[in-house]
PDB file of N, CA and C in Angstrom:
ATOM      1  N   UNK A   1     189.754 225.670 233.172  1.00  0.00           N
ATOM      2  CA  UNK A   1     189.344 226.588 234.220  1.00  0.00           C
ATOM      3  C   UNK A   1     189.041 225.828 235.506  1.00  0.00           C
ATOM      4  N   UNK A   2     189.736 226.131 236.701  1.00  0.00           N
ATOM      5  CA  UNK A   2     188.908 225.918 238.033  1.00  0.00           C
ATOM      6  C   UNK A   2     187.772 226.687 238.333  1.00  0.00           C
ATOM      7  N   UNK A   3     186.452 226.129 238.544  1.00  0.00           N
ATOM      8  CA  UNK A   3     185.432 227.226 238.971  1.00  0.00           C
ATOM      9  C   UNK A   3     185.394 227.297 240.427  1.00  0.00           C
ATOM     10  N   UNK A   4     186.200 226.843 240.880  1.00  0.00           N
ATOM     11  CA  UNK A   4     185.919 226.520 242.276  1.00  0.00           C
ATOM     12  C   UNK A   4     185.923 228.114 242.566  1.00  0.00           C
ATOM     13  N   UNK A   5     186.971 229.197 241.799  1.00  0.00           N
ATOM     14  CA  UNK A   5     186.408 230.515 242.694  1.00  0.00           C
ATOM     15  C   UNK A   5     186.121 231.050 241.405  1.00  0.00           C
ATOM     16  N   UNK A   6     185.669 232.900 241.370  1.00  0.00           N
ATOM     17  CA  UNK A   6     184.998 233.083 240.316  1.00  0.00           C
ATOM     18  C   UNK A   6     185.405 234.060 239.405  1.00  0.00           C
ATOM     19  N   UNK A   7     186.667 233.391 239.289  1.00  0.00           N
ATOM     20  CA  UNK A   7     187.854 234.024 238.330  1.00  0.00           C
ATOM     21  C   UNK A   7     187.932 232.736 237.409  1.00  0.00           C
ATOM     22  N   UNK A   8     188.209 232.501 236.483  1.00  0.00           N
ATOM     23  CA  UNK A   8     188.476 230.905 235.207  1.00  0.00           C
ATOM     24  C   UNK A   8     189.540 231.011 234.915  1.00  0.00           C
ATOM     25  N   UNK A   9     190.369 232.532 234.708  1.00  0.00           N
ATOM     26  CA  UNK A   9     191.387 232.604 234.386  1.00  0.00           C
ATOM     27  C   UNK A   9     191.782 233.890 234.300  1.00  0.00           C
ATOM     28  N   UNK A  10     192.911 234.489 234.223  1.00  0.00           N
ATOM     29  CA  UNK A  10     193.551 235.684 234.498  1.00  0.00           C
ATOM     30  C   UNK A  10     195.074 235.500 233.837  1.00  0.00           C
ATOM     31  N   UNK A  11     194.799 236.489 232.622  1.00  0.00           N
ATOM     32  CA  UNK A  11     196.081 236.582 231.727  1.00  0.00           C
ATOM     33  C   UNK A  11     196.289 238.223 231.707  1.00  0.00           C
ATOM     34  N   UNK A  12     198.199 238.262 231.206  1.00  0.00           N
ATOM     35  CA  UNK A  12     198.967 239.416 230.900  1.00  0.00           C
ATOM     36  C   UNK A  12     198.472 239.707 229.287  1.00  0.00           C
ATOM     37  N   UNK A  13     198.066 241.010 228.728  1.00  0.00           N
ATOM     38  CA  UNK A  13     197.573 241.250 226.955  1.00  0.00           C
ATOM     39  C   UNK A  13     198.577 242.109 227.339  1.00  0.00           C
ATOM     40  N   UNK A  14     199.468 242.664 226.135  1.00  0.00           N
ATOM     41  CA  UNK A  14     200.238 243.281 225.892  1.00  0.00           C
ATOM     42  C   UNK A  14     199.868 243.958 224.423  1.00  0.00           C
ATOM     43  N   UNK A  15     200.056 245.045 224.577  1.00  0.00           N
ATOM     44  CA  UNK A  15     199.516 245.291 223.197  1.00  0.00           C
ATOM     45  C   UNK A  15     201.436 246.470 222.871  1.00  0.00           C
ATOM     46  N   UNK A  16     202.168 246.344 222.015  1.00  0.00           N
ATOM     47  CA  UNK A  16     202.938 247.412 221.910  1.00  0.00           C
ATOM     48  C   UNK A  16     202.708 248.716 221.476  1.00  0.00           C
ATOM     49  N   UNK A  17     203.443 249.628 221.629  1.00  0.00           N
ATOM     50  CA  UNK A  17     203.356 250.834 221.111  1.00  0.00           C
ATOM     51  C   UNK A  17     203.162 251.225 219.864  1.00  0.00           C
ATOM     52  N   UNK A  18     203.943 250.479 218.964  1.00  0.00           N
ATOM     53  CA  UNK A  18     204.117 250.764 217.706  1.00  0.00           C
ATOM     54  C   UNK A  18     203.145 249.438 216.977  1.00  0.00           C
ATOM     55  N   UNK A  19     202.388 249.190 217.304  1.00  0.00           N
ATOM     56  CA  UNK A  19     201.490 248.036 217.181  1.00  0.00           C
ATOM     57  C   UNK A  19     200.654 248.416 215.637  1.00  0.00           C
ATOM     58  N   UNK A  20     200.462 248.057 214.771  1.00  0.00           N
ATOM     59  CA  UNK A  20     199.522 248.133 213.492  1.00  0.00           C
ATOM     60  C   UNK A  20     198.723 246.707 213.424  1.00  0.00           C
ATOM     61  N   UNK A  21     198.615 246.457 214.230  1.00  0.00           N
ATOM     62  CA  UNK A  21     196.827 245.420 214.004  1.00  0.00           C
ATOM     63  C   UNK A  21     195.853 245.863 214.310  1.00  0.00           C
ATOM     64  N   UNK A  22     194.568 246.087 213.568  1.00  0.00           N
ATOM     65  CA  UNK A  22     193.430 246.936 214.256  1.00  0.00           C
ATOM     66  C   UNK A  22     192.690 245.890 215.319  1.00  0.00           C
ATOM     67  N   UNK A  23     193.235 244.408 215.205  1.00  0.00           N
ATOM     68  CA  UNK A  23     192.298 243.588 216.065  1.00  0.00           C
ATOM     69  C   UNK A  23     192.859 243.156 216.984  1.00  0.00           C
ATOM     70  N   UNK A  24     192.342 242.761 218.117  1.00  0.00           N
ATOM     71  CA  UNK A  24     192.697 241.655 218.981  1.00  0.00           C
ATOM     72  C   UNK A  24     191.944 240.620 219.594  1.00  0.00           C
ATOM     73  N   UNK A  25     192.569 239.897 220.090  1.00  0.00           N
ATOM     74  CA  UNK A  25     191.450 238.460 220.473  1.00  0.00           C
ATOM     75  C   UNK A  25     191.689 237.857 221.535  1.00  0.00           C
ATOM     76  N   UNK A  26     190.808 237.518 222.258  1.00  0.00           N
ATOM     77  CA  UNK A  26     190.871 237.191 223.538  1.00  0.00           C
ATOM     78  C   UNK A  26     189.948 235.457 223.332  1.00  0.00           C
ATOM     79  N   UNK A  27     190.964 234.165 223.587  1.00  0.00           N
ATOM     80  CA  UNK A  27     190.003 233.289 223.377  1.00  0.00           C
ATOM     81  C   UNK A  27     190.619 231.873 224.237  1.00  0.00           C
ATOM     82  N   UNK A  28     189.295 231.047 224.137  1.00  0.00           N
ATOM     83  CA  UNK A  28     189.964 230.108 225.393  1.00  0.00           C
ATOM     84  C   UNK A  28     189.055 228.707 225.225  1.00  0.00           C
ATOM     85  N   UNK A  29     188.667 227.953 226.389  1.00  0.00           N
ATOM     86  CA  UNK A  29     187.542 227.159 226.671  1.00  0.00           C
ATOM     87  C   UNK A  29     187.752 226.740 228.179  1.00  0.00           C
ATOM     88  N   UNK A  30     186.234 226.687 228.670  1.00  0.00           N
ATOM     89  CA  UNK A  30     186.138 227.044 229.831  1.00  0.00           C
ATOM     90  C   UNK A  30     185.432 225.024 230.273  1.00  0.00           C
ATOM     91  N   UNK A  31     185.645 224.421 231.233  1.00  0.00           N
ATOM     92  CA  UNK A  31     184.846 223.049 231.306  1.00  0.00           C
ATOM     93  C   UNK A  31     183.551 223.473 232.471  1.00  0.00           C
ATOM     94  N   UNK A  32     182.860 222.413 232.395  1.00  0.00           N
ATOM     95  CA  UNK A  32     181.591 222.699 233.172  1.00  0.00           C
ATOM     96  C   UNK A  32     180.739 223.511 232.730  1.00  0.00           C
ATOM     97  N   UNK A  33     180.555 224.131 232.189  1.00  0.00           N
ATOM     98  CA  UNK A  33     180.328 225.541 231.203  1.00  0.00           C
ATOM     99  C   UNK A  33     178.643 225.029 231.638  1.00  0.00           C
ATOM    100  N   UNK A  34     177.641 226.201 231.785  1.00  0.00           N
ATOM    101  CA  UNK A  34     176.219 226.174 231.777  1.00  0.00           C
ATOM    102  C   UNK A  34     175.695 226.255 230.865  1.00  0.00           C
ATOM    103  N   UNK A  35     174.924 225.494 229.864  1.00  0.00           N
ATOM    104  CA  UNK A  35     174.240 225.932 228.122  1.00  0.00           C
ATOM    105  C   UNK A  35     174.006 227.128 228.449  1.00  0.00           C
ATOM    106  N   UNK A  36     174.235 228.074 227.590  1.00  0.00           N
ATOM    107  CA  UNK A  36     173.578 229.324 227.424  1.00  0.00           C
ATOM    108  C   UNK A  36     173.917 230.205 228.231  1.00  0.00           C
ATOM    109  N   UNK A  37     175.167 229.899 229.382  1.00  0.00           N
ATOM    110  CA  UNK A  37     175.209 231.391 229.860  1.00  0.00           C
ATOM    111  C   UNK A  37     176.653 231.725 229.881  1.00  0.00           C
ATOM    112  N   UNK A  38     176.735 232.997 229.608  1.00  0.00           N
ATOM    113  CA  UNK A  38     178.009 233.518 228.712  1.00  0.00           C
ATOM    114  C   UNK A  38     179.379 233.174 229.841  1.00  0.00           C
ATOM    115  N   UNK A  39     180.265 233.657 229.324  1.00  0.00           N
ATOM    116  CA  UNK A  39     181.586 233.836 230.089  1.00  0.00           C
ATOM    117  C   UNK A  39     181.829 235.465 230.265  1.00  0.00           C
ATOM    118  N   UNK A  40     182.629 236.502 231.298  1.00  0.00           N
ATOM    119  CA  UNK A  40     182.595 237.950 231.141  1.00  0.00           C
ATOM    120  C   UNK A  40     184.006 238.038 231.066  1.00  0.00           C
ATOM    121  N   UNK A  41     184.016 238.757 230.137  1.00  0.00           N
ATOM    122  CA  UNK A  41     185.845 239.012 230.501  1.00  0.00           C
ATOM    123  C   UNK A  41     185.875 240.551 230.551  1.00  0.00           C
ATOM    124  N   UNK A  42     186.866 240.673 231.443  1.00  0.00           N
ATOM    125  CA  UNK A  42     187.014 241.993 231.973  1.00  0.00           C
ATOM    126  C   UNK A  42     188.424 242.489 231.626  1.00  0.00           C
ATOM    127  N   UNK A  43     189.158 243.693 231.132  1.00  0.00           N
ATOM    128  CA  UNK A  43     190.324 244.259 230.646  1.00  0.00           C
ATOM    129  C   UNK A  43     190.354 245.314 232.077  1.00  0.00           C
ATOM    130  N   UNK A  44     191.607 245.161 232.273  1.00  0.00           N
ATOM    131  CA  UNK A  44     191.993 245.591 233.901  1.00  0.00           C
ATOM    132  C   UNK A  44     193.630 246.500 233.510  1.00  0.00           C
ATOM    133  N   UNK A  45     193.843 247.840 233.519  1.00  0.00           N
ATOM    134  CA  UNK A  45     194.720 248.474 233.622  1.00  0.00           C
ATOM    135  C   UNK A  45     194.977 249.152 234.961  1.00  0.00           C
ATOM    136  N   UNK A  46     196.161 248.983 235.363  1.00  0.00           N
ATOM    137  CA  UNK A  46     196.635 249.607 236.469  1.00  0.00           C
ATOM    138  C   UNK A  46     195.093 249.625 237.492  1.00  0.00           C
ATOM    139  N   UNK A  47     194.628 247.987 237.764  1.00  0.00           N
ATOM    140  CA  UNK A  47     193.058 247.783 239.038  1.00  0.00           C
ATOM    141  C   UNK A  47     192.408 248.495 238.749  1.00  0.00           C
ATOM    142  N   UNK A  48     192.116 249.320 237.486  1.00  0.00           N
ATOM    143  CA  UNK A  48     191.236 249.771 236.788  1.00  0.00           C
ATOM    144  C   UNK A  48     190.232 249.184 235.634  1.00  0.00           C
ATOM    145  N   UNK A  49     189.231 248.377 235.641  1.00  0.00           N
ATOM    146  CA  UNK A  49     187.948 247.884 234.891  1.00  0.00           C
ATOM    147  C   UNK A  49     188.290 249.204 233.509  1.00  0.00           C
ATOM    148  N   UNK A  50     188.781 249.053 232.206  1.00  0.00           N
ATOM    149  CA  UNK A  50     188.493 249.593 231.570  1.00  0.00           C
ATOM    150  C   UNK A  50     187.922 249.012 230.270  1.00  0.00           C
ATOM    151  N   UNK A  51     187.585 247.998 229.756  1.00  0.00           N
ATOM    152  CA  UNK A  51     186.802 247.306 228.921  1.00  0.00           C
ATOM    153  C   UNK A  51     186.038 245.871 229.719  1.00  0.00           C
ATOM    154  N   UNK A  52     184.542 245.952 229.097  1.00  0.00           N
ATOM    155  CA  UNK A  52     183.960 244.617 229.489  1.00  0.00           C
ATOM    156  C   UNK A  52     183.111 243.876 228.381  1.00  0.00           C
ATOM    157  N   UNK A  53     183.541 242.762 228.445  1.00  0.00           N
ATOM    158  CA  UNK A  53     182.484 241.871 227.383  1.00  0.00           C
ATOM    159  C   UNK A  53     181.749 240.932 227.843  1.00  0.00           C
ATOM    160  N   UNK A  54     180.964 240.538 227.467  1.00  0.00           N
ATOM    161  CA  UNK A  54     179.628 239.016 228.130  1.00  0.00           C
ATOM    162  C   UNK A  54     180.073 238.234 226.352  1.00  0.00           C
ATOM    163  N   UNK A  55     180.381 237.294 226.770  1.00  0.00           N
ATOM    164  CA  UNK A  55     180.814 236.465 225.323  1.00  0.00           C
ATOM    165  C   UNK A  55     179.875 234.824 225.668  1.00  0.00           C
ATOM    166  N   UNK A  56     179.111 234.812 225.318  1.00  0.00           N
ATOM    167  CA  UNK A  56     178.411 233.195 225.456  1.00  0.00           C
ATOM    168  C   UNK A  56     179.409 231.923 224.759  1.00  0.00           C
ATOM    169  N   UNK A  57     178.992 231.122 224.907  1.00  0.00           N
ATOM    170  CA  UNK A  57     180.091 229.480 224.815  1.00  0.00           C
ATOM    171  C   UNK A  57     179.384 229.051 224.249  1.00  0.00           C
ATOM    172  N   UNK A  58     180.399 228.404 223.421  1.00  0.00           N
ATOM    173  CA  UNK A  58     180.138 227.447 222.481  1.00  0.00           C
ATOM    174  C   UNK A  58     179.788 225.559 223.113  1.00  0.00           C
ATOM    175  N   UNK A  59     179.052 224.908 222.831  1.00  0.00           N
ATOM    176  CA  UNK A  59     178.399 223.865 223.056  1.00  0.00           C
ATOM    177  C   UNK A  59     179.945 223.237 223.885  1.00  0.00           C
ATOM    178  N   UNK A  60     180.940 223.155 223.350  1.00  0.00           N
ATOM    179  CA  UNK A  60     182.545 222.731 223.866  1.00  0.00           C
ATOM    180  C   UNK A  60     183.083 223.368 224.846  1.00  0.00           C
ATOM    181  N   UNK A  61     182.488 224.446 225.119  1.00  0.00           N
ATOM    182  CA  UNK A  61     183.085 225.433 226.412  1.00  0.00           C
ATOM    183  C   UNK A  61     183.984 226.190 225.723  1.00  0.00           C
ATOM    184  N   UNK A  62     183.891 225.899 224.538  1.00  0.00           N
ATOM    185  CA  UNK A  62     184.903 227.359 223.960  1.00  0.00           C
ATOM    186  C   UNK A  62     184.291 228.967 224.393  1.00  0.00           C
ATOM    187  N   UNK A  63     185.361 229.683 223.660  1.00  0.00           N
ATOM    188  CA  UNK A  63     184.508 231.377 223.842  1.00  0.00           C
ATOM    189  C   UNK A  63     185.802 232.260 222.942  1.00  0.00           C
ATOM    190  N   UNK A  64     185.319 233.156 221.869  1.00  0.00           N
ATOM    191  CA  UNK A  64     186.297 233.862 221.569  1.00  0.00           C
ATOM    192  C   UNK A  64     185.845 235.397 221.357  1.00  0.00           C
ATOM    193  N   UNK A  65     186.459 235.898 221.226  1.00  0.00           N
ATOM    194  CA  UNK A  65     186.341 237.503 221.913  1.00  0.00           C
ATOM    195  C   UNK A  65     187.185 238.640 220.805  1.00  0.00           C
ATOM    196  N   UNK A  66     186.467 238.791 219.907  1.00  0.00           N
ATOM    197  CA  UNK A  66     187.466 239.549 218.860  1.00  0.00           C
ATOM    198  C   UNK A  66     187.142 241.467 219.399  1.00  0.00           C
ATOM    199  N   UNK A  67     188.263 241.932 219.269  1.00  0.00           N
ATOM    200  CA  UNK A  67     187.809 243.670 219.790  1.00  0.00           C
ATOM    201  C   UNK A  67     189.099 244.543 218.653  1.00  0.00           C
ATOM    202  N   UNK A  68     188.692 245.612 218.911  1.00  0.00           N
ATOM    203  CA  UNK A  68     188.717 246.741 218.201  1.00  0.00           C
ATOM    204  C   UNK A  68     190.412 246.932 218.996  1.00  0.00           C
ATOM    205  N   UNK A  69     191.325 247.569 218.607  1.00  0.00           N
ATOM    206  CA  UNK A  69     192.716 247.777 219.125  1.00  0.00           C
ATOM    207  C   UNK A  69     193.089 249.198 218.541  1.00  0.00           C
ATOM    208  N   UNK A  70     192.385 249.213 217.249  1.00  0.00           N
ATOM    209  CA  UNK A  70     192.958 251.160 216.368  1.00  0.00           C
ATOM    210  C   UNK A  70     191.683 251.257 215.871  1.00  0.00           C
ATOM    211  N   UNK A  71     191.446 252.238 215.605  1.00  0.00           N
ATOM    212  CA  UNK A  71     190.519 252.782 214.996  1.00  0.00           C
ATOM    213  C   UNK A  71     191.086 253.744 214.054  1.00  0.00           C
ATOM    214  N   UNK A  72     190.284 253.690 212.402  1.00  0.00           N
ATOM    215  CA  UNK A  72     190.305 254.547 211.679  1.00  0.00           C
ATOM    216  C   UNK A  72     190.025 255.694 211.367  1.00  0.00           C
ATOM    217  N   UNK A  73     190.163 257.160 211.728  1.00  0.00           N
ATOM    218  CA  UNK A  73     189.246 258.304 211.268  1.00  0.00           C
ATOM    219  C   UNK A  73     189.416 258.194 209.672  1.00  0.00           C
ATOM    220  N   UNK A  74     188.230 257.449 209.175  1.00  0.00           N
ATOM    221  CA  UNK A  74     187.807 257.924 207.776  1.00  0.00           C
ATOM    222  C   UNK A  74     188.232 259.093 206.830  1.00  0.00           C
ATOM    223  N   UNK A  75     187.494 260.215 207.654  1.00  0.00           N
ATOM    224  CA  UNK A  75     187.924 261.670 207.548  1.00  0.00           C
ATOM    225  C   UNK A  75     189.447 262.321 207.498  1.00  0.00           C
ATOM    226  N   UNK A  76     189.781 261.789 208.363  1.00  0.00           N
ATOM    227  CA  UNK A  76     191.514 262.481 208.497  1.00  0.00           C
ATOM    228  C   UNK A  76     192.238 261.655 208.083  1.00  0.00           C
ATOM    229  N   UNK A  77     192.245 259.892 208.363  1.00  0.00           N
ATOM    230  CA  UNK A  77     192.939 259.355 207.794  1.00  0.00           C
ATOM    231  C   UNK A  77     193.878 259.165 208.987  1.00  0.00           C
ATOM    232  N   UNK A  78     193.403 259.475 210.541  1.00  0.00           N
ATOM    233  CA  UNK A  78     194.306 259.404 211.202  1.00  0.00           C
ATOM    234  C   UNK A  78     194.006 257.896 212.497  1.00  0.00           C
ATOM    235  N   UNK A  79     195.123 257.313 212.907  1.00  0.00           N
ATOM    236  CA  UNK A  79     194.327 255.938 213.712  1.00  0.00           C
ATOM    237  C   UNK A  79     194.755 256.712 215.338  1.00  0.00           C
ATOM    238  N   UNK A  80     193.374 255.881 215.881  1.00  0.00           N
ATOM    239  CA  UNK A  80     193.178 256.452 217.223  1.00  0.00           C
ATOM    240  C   UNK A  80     193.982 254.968 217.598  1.00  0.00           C
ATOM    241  N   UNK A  81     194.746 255.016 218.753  1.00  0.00           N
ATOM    242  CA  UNK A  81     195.072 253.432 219.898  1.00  0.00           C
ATOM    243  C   UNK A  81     194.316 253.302 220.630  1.00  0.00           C
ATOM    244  N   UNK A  82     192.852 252.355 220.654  1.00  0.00           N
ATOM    245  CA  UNK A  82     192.105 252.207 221.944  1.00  0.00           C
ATOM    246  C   UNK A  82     192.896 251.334 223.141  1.00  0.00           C
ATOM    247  N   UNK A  83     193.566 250.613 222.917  1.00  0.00           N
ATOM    248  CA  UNK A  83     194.145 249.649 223.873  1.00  0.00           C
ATOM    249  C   UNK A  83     195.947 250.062 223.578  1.00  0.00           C
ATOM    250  N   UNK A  84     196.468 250.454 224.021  1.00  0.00           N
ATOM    251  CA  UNK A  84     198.438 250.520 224.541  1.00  0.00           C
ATOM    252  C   UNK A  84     198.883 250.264 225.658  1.00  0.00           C
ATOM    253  N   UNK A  85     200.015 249.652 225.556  1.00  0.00           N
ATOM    254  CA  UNK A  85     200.587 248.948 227.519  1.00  0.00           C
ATOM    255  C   UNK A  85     200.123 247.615 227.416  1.00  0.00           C
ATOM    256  N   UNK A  86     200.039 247.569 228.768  1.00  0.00           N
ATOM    257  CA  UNK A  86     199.795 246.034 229.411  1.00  0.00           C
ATOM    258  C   UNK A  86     198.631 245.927 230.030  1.00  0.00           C
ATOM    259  N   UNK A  87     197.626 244.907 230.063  1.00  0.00           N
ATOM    260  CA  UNK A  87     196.510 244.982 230.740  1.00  0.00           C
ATOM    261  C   UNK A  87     196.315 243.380 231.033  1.00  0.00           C
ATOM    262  N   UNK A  88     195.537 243.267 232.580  1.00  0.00           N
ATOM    263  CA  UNK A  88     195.328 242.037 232.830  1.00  0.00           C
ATOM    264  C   UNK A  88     193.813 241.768 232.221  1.00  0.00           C
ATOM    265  N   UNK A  89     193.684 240.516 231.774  1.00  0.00           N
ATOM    266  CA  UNK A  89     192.519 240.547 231.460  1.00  0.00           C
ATOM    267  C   UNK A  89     191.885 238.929 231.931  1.00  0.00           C
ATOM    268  N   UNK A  90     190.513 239.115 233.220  1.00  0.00           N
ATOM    269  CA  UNK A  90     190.302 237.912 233.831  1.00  0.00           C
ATOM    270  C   UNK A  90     188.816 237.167 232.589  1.00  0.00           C
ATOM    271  N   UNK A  91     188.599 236.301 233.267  1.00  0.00           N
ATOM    272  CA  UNK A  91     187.316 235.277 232.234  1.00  0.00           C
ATOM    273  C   UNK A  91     186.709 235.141 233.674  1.00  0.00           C
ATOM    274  N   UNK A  92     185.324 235.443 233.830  1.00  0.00           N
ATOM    275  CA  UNK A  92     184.388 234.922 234.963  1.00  0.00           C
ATOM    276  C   UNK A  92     183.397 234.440 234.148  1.00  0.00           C
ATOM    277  N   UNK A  93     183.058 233.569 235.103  1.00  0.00           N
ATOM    278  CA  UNK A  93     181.933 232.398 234.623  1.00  0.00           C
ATOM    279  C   UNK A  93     180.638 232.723 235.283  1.00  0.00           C
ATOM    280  N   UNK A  94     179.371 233.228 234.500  1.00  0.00           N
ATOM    281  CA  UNK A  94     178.228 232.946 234.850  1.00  0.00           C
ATOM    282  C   UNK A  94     177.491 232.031 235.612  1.00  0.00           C
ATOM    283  N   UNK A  95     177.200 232.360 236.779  1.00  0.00           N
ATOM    284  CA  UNK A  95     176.518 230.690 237.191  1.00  0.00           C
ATOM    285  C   UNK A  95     175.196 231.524 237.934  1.00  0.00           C
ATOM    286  N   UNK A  96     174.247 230.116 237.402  1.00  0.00           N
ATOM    287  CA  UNK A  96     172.901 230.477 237.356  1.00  0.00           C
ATOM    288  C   UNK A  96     172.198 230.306 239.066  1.00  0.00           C
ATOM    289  N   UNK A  97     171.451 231.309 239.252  1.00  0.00           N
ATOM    290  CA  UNK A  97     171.327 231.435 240.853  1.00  0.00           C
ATOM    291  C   UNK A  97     170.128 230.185 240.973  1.00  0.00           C
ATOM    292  N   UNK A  98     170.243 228.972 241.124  1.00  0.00           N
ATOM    293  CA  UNK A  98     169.132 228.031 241.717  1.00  0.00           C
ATOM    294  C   UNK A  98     168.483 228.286 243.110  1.00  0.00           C
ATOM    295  N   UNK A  99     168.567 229.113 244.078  1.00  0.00           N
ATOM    296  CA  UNK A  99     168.598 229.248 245.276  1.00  0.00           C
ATOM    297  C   UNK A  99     167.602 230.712 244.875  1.00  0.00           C
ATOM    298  N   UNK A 100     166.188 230.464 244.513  1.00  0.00           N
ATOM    299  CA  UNK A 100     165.173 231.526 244.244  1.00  0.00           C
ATOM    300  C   UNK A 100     164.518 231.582 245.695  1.00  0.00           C
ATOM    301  N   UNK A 101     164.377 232.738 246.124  1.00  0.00           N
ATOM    302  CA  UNK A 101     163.751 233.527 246.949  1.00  0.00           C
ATOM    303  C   UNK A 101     161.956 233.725 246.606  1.00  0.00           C
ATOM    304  N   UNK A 102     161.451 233.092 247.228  1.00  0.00           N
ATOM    305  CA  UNK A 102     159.883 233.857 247.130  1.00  0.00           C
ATOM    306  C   UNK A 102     159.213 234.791 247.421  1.00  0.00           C
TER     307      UNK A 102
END
């Protein structure tokens, strides 16, 4: 990741139509990383914010991001598609405000 601005990274998820995995995963490692404060990744359809996660890092600057893609109705037996198409999905990096106001 460059932190120099406050995007880390920005990828194409594709999920297909006819898709049967209920999971998906979003995962990476980020350098410079702050102990303890998460990474956000944001799911972006057509410049639309439609999923968000806060995922904290691992001591290595890793981060992985497991989510939901179908859902089961129990009851009917029928699967819902939460995610179909293409979506951009960016990684922003937490950074801690040192510059406190009194």
């Amino acid at each position: 990741c460059d932190w120099s601005s406050d995007v880390c990274s920005s990828d194409l998820l594709t999920v297909p139509e006819n898709n049967t995995l209920p999971w998906g995963t979003v995962y990476g490692a980020a350098s410079d990383v702050v102990e303890r404060y998460p990474v956000i990744i944001q799911f972006y359809k057509a410049d639309e914010v439609v999923h968000v996660a806060q995922i904290d890092t691992k001591g290595d600057g890793s981060y992985e991001y497991k989510f939901r893609v179908r859902n089961l109705d129990q009851q009917t037996g029928q699967f819902t598609d939460i995610f179909e198409g293409q979506y951009t999905v960016k990684i922003f990096k937490v950074i801690p405000n040192t510059n406190l106001i009194a």
